[in-house]
Protein backbone atom coordinates (compact mmCIF):
# COMPACT_ATOMS: atom_id res chain seq x y z
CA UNK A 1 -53.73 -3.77 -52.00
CA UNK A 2 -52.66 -1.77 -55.39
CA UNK A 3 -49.48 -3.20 -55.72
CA UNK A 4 -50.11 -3.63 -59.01
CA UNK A 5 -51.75 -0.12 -60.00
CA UNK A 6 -54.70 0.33 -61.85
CA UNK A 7 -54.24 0.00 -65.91
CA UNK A 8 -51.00 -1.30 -65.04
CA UNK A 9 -50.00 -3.86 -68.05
CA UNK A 10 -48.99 -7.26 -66.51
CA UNK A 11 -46.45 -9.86 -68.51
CA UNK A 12 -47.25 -13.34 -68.13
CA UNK A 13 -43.32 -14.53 -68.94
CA UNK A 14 -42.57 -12.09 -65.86
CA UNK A 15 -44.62 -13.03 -63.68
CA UNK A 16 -43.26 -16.87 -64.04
CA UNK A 17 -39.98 -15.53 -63.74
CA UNK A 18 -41.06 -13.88 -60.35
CA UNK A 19 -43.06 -16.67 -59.03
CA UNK A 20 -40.40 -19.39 -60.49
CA UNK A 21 -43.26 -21.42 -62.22
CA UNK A 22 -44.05 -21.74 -65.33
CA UNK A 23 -46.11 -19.32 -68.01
CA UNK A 24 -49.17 -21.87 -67.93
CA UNK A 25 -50.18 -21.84 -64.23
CA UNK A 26 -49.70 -17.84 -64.12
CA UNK A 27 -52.12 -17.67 -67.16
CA UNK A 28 -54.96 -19.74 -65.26
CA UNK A 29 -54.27 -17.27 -62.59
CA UNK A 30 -54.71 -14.52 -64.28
CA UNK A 31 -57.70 -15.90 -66.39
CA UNK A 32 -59.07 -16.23 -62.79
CA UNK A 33 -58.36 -12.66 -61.55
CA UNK A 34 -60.34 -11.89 -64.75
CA UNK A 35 -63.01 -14.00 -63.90
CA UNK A 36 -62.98 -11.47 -60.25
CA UNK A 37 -62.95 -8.73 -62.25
CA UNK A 38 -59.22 -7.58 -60.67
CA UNK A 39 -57.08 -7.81 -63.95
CA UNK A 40 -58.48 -7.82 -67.81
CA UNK A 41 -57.01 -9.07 -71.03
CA UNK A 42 -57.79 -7.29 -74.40
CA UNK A 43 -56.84 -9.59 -77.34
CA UNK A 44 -53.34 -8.89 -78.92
CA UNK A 45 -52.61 -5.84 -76.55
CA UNK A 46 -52.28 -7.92 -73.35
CA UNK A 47 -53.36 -8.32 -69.44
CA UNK A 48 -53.82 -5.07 -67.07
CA UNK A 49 -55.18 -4.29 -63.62
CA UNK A 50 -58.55 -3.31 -63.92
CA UNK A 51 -59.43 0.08 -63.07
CA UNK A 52 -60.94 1.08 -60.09
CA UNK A 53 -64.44 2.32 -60.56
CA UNK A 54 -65.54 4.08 -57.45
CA UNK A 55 -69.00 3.87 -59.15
CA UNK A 56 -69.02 0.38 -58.05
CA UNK A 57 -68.86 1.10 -54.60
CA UNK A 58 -72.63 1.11 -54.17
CA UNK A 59 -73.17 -2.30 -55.69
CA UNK A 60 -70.37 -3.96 -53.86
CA UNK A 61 -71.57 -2.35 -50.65
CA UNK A 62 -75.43 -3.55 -51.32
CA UNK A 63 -74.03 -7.12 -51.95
CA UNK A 64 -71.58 -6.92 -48.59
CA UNK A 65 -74.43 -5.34 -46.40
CA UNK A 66 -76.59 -9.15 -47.45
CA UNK A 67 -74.01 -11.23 -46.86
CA UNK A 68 -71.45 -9.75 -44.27
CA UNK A 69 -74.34 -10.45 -41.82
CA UNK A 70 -75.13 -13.39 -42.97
CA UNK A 71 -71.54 -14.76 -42.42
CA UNK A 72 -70.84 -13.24 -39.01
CA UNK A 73 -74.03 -14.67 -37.60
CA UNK A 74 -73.45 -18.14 -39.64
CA UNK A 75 -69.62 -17.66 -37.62
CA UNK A 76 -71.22 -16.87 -34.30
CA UNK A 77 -73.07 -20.01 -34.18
CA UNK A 78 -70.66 -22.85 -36.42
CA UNK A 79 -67.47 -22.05 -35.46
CA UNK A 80 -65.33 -24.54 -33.93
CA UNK A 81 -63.49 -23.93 -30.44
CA UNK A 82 -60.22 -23.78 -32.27
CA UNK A 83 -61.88 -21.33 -34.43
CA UNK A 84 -62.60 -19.30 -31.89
CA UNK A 85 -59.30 -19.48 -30.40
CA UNK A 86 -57.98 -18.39 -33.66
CA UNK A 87 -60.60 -15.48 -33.35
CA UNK A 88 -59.77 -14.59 -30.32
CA UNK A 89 -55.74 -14.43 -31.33
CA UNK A 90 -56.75 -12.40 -33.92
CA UNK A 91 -58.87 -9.95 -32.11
CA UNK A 92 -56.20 -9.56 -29.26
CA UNK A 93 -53.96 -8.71 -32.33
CA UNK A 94 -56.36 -5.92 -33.47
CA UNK A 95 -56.50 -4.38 -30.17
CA UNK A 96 -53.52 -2.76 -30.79
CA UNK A 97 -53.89 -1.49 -34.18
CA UNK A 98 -54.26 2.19 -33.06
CA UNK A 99 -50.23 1.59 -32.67
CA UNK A 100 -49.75 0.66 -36.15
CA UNK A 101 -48.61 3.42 -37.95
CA UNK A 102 -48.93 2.01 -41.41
CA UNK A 103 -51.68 2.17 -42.94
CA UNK A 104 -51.02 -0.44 -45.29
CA UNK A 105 -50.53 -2.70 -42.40
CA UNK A 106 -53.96 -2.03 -41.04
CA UNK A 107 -55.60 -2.61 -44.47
CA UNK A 108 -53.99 -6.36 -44.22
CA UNK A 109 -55.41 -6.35 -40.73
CA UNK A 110 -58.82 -6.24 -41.71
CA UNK A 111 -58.45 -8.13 -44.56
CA UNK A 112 -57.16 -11.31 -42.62
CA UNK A 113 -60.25 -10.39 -40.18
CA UNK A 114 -62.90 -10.51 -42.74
CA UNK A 115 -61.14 -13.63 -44.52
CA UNK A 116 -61.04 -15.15 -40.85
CA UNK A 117 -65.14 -14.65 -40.24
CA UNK A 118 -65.66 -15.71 -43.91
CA UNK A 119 -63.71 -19.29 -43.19
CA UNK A 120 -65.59 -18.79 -39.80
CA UNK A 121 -69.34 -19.13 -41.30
CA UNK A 122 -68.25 -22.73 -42.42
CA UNK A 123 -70.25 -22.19 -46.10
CA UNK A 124 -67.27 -21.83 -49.01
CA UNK A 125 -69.96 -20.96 -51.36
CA UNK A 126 -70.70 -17.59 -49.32
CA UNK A 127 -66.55 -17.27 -48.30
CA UNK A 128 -65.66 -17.20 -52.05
CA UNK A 129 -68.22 -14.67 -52.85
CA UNK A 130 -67.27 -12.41 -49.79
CA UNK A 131 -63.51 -12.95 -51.02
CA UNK A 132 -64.58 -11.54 -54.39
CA UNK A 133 -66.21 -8.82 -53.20
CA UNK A 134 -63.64 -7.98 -50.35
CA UNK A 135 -61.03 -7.72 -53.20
CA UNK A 136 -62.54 -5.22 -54.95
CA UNK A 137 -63.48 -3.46 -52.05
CA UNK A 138 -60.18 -3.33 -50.27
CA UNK A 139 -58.70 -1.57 -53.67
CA UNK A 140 -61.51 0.79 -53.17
CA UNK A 141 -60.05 1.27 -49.80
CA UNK A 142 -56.26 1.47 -51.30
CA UNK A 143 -57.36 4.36 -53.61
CA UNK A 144 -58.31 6.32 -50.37
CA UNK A 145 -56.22 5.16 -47.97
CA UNK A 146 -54.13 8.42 -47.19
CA UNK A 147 -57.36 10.35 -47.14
CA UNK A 148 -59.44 8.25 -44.28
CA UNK A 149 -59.00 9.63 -40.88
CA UNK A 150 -59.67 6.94 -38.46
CA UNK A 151 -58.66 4.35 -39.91
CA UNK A 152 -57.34 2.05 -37.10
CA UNK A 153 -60.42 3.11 -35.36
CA UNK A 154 -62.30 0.89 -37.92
CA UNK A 155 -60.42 -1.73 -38.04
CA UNK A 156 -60.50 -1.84 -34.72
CA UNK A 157 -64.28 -2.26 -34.89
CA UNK A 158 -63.73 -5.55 -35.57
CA UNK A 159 -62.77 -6.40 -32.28
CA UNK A 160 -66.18 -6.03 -30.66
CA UNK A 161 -67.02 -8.07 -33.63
CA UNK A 162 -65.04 -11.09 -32.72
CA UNK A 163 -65.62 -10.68 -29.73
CA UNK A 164 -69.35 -11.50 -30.71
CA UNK A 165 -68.49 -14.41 -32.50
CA UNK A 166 -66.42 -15.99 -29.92
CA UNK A 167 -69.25 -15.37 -27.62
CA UNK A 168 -71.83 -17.28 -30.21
CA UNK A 169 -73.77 -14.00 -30.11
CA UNK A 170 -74.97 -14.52 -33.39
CA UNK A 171 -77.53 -11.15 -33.85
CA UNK A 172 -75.12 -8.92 -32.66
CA UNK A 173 -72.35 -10.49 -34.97
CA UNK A 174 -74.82 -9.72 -37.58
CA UNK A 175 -75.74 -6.09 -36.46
CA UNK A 176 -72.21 -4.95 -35.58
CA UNK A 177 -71.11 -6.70 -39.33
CA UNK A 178 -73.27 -4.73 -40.87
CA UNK A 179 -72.63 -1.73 -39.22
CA UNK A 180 -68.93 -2.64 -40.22
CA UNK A 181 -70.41 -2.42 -44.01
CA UNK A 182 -72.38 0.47 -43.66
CA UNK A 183 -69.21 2.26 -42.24
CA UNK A 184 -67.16 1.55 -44.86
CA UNK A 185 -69.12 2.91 -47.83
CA UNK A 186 -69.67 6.42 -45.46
CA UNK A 187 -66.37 6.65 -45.03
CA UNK A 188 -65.49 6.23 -48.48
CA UNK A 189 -68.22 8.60 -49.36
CA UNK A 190 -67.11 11.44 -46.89
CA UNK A 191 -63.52 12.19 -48.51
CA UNK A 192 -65.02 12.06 -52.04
């Protein structure tokens, strides 16, 4: 979400302090976050939010536009009924996001719906991988978000795509996922 800005140094003994752990399990954290490319550690200067590189849009969107599909459809036809119920909270929460004023608050929106479909598909090999890549594309979407008009019309995209889900309607969870995608990077691309 950028709460942390790009570059921005980040202080393990802090961060404990924050958190009220200890420095050890906020180092394994953080040697995580490297690991998905969200913070990076140089040796003696210390641990900073990785930059954005807008560059990387295209190769997060080619790897999203595989396997965004691929979970929606994997969703449509695993999920449990109390999956579904949760799905079907969740979408009758989005259907009022054109209320939501803060835009912020609609970025967490779709993040918990993407999260939701990726716990959907039932395959934590393919949820952790969409996680990683969702990361780094919602900061792409937090170094834009002033700048996208519509933007509670796309998240509220996502409530045709639950709807899908719910429904079992596996090839149109996959078409209107990737159409989801494919949306995203245009957007991006049009207030370059």
């Amino acid at each position: 979400m950028l709460d942390i800005r790009p570059g921005e140094p980040l202080n393990d003994e802090l961060l404990a302090q924050e958190l009220a752990t200890g420095r050890t399990p906020v180092r394994e954290a953080l040697k995580r976050l490297e690991g998905d490319r969200l913070v990076v550690a140089y040796p003696r200067r210390g641990t900073f939010a990785t930059a954005v590189d807008i560059t990387d849009l295209a190769h997060i969107s080619e790897i999203r536009a595989e396997l965004e599909p691929l979970a929606a459809a994997r969703a449509a036809r695993n999920a449990s009924t109390a999956t579904r119920a949760q799905l079907s909270a969740i979408a009758a929460g989005i259907a009022g996001a054109h209320q939501i004023d803060e835009r912020r608050a609609l970025l967490r929106r779709d993040v918990e719906v993407h999260r939701s479909i990726y716990r959907a598909a039932g395959n934590p090999h393919l949820e952790d991988i969409l996680v990683r890549q969702d990361n780094l594309a919602t900061r792409i979407w937090g170094l834009f978000l002033d700048r996208l008009p519509g933007l509670a019309g796309h998240i509220g995209e996502h409530a045709e795509l639950l709807a899908a889900i719910i429904e079992g309607d596996a090839d149109a969870a996959a078409r209107l996922a990737l159409e989801h995608v494919v949306g995203f990077e245009k957007a991006i691309r049009d207030v370059m």
